[in-house]
Protein backbone atom coordinates (compact mmCIF):
# COMPACT_ATOMS: atom_id res chain seq x y z
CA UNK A 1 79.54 -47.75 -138.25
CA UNK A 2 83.12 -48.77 -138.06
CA UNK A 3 83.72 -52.52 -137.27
CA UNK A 4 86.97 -52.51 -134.76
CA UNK A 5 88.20 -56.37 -134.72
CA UNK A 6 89.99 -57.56 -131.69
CA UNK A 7 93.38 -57.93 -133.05
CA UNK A 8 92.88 -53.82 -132.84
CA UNK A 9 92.10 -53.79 -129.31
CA UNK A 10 94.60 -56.10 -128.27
CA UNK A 11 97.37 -54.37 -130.36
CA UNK A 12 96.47 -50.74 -129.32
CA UNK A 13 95.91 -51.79 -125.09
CA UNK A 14 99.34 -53.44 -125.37
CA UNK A 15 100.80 -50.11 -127.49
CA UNK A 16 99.30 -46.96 -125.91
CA UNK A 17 100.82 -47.38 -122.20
CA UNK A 18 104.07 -47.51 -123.51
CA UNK A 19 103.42 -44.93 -126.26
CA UNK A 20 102.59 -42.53 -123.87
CA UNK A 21 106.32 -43.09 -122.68
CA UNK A 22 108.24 -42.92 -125.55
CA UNK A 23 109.51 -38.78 -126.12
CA UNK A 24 108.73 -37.76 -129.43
CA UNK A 25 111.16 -36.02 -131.29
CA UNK A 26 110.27 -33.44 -133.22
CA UNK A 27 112.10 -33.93 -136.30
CA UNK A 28 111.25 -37.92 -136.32
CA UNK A 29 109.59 -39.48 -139.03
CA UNK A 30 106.43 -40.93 -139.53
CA UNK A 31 106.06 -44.17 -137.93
CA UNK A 32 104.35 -47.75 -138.81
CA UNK A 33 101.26 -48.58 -137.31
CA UNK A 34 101.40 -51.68 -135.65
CA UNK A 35 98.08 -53.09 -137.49
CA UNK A 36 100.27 -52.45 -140.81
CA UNK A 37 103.41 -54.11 -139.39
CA UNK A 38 101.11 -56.84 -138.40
CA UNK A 39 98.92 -56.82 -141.97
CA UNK A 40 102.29 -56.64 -143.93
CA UNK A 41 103.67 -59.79 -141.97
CA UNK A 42 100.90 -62.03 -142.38
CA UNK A 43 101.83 -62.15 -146.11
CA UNK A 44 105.37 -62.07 -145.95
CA UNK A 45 105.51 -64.66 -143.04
CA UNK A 46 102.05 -66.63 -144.17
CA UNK A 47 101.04 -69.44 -141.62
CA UNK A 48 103.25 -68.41 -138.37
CA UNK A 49 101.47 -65.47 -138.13
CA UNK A 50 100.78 -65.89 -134.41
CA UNK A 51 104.39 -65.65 -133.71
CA UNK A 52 105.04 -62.58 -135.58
CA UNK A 53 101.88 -60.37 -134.15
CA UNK A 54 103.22 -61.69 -130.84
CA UNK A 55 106.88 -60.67 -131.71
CA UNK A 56 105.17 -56.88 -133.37
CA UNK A 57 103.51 -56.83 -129.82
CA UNK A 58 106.63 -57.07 -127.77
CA UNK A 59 108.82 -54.82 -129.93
CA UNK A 60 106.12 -52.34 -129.31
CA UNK A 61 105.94 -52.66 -125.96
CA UNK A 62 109.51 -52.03 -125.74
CA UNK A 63 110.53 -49.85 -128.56
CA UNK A 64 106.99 -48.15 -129.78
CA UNK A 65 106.38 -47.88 -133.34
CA UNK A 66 109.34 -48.51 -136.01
CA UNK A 67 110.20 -45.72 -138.72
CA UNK A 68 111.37 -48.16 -140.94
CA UNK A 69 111.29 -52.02 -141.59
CA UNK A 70 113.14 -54.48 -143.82
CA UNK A 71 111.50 -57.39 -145.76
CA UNK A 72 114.22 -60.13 -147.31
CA UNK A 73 115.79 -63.36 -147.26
CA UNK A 74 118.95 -64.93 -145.48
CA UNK A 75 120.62 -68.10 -145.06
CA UNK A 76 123.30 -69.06 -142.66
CA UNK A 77 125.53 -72.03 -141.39
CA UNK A 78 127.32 -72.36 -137.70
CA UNK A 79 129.26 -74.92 -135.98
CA UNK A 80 131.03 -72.52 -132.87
CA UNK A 81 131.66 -69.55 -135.63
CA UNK A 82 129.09 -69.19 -137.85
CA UNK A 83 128.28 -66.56 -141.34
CA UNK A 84 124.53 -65.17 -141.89
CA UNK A 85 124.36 -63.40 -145.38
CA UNK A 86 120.97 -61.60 -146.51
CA UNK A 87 119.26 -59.62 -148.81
CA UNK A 88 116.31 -57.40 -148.66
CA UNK A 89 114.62 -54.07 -149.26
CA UNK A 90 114.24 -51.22 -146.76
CA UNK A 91 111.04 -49.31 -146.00
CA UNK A 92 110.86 -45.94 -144.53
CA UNK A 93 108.20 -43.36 -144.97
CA UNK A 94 110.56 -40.49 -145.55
CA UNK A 95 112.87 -42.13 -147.90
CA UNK A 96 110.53 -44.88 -150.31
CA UNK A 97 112.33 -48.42 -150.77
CA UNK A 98 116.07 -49.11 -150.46
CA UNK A 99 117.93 -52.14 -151.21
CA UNK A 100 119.78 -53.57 -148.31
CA UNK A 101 122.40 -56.45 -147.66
CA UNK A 102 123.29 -57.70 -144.30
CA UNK A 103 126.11 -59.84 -143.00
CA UNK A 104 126.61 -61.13 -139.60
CA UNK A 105 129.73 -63.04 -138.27
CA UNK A 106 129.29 -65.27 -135.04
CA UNK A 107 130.87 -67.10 -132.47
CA UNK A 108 129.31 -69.01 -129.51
CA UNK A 109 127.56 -72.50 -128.59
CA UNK A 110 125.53 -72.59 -131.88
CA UNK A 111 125.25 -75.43 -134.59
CA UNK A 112 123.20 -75.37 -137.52
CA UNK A 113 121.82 -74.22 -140.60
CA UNK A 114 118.72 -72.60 -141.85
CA UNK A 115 117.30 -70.55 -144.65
CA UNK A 116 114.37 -67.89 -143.89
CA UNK A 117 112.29 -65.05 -144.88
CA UNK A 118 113.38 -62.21 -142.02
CA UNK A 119 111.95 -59.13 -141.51
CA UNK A 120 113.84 -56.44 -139.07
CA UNK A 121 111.95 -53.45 -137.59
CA UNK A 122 114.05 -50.23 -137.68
CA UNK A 123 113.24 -47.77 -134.46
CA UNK A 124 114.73 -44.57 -134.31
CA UNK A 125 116.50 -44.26 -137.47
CA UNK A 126 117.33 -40.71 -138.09
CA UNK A 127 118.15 -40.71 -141.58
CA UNK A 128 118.70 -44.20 -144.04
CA UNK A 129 122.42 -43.74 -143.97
CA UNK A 130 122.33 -44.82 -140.65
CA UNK A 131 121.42 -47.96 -141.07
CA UNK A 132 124.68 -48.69 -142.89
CA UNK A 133 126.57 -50.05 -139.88
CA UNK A 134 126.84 -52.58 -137.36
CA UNK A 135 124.57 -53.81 -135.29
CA UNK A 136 125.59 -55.64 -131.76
CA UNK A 137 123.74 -58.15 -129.31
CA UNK A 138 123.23 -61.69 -128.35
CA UNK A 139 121.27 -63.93 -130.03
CA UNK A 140 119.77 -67.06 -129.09
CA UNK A 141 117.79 -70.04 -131.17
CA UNK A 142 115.97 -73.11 -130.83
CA UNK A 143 114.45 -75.44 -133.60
CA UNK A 144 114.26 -78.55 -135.28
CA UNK A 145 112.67 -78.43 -138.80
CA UNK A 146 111.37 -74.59 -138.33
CA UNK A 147 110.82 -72.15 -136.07
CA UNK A 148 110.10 -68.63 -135.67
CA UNK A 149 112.39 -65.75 -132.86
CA UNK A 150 113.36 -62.45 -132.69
CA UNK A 151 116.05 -60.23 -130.96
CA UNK A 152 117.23 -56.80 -130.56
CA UNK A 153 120.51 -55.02 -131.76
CA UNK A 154 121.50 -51.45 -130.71
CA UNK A 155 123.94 -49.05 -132.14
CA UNK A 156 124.02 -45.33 -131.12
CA UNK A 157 120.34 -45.25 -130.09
CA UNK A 158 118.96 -47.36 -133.31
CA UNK A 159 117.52 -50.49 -132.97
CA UNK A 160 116.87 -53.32 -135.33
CA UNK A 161 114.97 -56.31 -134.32
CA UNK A 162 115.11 -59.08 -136.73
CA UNK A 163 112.69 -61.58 -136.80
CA UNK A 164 112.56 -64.69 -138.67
CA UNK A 165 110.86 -68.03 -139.70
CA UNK A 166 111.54 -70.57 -141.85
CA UNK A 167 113.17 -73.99 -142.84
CA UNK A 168 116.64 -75.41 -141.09
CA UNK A 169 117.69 -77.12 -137.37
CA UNK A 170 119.55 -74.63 -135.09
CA UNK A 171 120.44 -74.58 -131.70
CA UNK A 172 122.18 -72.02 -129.66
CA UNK A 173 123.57 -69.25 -128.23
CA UNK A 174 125.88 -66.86 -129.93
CA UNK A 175 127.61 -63.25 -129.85
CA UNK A 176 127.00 -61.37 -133.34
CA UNK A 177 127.06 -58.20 -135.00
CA UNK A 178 124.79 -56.89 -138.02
CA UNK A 179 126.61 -54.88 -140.31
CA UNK A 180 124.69 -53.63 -142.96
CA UNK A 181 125.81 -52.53 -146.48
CA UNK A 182 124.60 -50.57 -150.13
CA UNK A 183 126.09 -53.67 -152.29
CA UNK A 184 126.28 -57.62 -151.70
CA UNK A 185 129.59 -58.51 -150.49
CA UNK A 186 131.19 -61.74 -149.11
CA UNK A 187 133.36 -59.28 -146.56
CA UNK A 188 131.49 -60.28 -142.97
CA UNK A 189 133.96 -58.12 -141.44
């Protein structure tokens, strides 16, 4: 007999309704489950795991299942304008592991500085060249000491959601793009 736990039950109720809504296209790739999204998480992101199977929860609510997802590190620094560099490695079923490097340029109210383990869920990604691009939205964050958020960036039907945790002060409200690139540059822009 199978044992089902209850993070299982709670993450499939809050998945299959919206599932059910998503189209499926028929030359998509295969997707992450949300209990290995969730399992993957707890040992990147260690004791704020609450935060990040509530974050997986609304993503998939919102977005369904990712076909890719990005584990790495970032730091960043903003007083008005504001720099985020990172580093990671992408995941995708139909393409193995890819080395990824992120920059994002800001302006807004936003002051602080913080250094963090991120992880970004990739939805709708048709092919990993796509990901090498920018990224636009509005983020927002709120912490003393450390914290954990998430948001959402769109470009031509792709979506990454970034979500992070870690060590720093921030508070804010900014406007921001995500570019993505093959190599490590300085070049936000």
């Amino acid at each position: 007999m199978t044992m089902v736990t209850r993070r299982q039950v709670l993450t499939t109720a809050a998945i299959s309704p919206f599932a059910l809504a998503i189209p499926a296209r028929a030359d998509a790739p295969g997707a992450f489950s949300a209990d290995e999204i969730v399992d993957n998480g707890h040992r990147f992101f260690g004791g704020l795991s609450r935060g990040l199977a509530e974050a997986v929860q609304e993503t998939a609510r919102r977005w369904g299942l990712p076909n890719a997802y990005i584990l790495g590190q970032e730091a960043s620094a903003a007083f008005i304008g504001g720099l985020r560099f990172g580093e990671g490695k992408m995941y995708a079923r139909y393409a193995g592991d890819q080395p990824v490097y992120w920059q994002v340029p800001s302006i807004g109210f936003d002051a602080g500085a913080d250094g963090v383990p991120t992880r970004m869920l990739v939805y709708n990604l048709p092919a990993v060249g796509a990901i090498y691009r920018r990224f636009g939205g509005i983020d927002g964050s709120a912490y003393f000491v450390g914290g954990f958020g998430f948001t959402a960036l769109n470009a031509e039907g792709v979506v990454v959601a970034p979500m992070r945790t870690g060590l720093g002060a921030r508070l804010g409200v900014k406007v921001s793009y995500l570019k993505f690139t093959q190599r490590a540059t300085w070049n936000p822009f």
